[in-house]
Protein backbone atom coordinates (compact mmCIF):
# COMPACT_ATOMS: atom_id res chain seq x y z
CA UNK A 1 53.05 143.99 25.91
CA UNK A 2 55.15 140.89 26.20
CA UNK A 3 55.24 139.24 30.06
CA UNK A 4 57.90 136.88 28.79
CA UNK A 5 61.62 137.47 30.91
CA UNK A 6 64.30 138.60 28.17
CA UNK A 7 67.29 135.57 28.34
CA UNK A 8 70.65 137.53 29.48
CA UNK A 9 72.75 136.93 26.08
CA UNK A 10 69.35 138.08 23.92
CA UNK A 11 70.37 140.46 21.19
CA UNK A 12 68.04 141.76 18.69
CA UNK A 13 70.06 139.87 15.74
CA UNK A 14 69.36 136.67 17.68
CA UNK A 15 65.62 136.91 17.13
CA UNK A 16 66.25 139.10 13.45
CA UNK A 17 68.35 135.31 12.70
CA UNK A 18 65.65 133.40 13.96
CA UNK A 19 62.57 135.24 11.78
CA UNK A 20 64.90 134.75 8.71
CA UNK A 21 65.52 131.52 9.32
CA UNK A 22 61.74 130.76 9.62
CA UNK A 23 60.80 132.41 6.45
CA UNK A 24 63.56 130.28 4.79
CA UNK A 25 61.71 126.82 5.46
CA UNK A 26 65.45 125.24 6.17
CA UNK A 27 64.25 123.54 9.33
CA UNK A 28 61.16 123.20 11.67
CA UNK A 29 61.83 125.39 14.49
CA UNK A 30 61.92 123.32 17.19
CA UNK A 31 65.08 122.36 15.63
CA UNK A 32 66.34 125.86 15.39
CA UNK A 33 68.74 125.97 18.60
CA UNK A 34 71.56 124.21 17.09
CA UNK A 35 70.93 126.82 14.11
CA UNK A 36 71.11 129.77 16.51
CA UNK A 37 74.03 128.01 18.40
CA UNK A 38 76.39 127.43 15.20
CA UNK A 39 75.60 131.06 13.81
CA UNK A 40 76.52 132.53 16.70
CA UNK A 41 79.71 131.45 18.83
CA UNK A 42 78.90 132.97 21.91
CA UNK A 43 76.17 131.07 22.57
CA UNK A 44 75.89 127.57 24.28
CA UNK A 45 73.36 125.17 24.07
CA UNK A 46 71.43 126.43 27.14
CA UNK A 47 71.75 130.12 26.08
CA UNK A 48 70.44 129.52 22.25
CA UNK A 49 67.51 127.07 23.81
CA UNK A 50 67.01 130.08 26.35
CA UNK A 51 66.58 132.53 23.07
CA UNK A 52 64.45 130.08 20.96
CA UNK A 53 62.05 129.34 23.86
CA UNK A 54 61.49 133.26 24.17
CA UNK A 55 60.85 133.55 20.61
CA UNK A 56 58.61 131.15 20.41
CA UNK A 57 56.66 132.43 23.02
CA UNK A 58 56.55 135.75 22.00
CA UNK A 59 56.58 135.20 17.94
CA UNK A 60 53.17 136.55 17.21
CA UNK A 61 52.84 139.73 19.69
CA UNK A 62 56.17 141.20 18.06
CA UNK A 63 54.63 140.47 14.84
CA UNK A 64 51.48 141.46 15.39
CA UNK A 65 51.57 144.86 14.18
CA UNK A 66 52.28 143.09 10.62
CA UNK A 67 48.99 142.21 10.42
């Protein structure tokens, strides 16, 4: 179970983006805001550092069941 607060603006294509873009080895992630920001319009700077934050923190219990 994940204890980590959902941002407001998170969709599930925000995080979908984010996994892809991590499998692609363009950038380190901790780069990955300005990524999230340019793909997706709606989002601000605070909004896609918001999102990023929240997948980092919760990266490997969504993915766990990969295992």
């Amino acid at each position: 179970m994940i204890n980590t607060p959902m941002p407001d603006k998170l969709k599930t294509k925000h995080l979908l983006f984010l996994d892809s873009l991590r499998e692609s080895g363009i950038t380190n992630m901790y780069g990955a805001g300005a990524y999230l920001e340019n793909a997706f319009q709606s989002l601000d700077r605070d909004s896609a550092s918001e999102i990023l934050s929240y997948w980092m923190k919760t990266f490997s219990e969504r993915h766990k069941l990969e295992e």
